[in-house]
N, C-alpha and C. Protein backbone atom coordinates (compact mmCIF):
# COMPACT_ATOMS: atom_id res chain seq x y z
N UNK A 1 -6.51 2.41 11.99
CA UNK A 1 -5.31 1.71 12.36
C UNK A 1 -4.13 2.66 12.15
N UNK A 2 -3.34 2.51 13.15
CA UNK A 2 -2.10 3.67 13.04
C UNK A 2 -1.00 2.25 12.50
N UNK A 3 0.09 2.91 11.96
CA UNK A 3 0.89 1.97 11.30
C UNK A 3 2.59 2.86 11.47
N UNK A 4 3.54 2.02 12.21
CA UNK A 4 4.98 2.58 12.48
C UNK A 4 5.73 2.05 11.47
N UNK A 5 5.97 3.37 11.17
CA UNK A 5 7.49 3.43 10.41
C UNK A 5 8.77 2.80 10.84
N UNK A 6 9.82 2.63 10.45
CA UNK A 6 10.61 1.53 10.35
C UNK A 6 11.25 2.21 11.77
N UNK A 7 11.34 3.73 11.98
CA UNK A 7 11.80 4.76 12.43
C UNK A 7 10.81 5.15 13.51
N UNK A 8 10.25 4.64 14.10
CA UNK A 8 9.02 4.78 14.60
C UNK A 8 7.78 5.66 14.58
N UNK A 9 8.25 6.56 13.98
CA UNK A 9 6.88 7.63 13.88
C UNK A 9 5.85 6.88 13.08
N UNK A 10 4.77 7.50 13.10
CA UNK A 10 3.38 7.55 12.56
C UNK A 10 3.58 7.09 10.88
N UNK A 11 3.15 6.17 9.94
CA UNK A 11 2.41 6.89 9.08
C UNK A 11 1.51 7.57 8.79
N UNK A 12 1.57 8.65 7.64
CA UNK A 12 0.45 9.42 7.31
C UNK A 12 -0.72 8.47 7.03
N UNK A 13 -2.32 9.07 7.75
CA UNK A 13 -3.29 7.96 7.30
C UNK A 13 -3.57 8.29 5.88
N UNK A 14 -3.39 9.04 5.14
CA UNK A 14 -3.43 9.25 3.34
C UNK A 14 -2.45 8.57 2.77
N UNK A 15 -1.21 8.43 3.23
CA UNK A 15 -0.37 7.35 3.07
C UNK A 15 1.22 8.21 2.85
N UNK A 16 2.13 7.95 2.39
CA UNK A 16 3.18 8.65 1.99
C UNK A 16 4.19 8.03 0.79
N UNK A 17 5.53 9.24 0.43
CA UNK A 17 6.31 8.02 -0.71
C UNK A 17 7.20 7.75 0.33
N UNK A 18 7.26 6.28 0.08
CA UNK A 18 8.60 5.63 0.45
C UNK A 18 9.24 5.01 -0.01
N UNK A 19 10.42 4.59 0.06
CA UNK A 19 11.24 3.57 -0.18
C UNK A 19 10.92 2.28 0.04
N UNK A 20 10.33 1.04 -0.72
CA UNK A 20 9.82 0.04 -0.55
C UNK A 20 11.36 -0.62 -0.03
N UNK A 21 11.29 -1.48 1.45
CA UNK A 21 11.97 -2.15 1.90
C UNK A 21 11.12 -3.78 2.12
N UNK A 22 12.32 -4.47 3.15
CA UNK A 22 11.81 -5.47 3.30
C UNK A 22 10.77 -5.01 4.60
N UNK A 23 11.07 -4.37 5.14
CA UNK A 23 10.50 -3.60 6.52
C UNK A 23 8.74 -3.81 5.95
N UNK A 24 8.37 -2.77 4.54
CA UNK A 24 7.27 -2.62 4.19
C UNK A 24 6.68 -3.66 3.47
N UNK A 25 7.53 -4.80 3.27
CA UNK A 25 7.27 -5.44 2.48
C UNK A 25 6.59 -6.80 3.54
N UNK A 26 7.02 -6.23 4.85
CA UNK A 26 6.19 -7.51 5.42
C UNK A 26 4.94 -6.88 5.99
N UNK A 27 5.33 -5.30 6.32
CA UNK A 27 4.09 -4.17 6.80
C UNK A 27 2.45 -5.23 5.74
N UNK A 28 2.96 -5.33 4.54
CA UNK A 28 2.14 -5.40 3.23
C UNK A 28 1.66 -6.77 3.39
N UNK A 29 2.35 -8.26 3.16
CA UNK A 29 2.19 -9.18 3.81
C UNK A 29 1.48 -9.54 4.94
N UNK A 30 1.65 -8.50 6.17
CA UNK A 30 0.44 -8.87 7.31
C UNK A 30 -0.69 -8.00 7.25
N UNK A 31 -0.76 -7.05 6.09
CA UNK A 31 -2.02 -6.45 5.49
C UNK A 31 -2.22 -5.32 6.30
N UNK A 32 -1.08 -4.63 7.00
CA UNK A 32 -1.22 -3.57 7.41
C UNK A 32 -1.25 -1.94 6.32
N UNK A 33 -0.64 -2.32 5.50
CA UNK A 33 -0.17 -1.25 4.51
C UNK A 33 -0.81 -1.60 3.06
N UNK A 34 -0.99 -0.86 2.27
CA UNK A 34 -1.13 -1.33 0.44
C UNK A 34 -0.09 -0.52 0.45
N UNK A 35 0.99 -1.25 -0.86
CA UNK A 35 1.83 -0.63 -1.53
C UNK A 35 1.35 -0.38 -2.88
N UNK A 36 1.15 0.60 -3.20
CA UNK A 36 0.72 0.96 -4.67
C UNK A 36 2.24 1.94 -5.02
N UNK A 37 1.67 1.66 -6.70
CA UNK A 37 2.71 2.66 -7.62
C UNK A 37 2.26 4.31 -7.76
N UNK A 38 3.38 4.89 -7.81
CA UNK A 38 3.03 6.45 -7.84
C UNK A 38 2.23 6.46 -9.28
N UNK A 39 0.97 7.71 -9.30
CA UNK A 39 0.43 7.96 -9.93
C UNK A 39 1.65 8.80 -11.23
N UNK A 40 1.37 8.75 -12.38
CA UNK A 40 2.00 9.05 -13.65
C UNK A 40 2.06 11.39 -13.46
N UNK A 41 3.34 11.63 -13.02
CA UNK A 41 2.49 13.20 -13.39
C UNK A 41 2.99 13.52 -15.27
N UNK A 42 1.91 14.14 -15.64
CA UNK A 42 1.57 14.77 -16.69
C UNK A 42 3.03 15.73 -17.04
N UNK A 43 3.80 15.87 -17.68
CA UNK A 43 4.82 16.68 -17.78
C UNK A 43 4.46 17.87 -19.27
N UNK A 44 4.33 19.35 -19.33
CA UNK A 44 4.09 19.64 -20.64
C UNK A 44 4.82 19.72 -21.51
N UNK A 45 4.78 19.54 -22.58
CA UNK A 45 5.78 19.58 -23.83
C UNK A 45 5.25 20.34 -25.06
N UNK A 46 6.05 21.21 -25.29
CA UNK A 46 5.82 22.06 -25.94
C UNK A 46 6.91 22.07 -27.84
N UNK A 47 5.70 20.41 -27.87
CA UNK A 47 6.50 20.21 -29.85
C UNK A 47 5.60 21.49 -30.87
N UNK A 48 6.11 21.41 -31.44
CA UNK A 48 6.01 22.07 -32.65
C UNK A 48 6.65 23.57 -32.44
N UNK A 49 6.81 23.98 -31.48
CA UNK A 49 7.11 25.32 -31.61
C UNK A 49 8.88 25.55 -31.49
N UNK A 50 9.42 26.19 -32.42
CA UNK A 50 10.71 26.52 -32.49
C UNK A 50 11.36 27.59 -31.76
C-alpha cells in the first residue's frame, strides 16, 4: 500500500519522522499508517572522569 503525505508525495514504505497532525491522525484511524514513538538513542557519558 502506498500512503500520501499531507503534501502529496509518497511515504517512505520503512516509514519516516513526522510531525503527528490531525492529517496523520486520521491516516492512523482508517489504519493506513501505525504511529509509533521514536526509538530511545543511547547518548555516551563519560562520569567519572575529570
Amino acid at each position: 500500500m502506498r500512503v500520501r503525505k499531507a503534501d502529496s508525495s509518497l511515504l517512505a514504505p520503512a516509514g519516516e519522522t513526522l510531525d503527528v497532525t490531525a492529517y496523520w491522525r486520521r491516516r492512523e484511524n482508517e489504519g493506513d499508517v501505525v504511529i509509533t514513538a521514536l526509538p530511545k538513542v543511547k547518548t555516551r557519558t563519560d562520569k567519572g572522569e575529570a
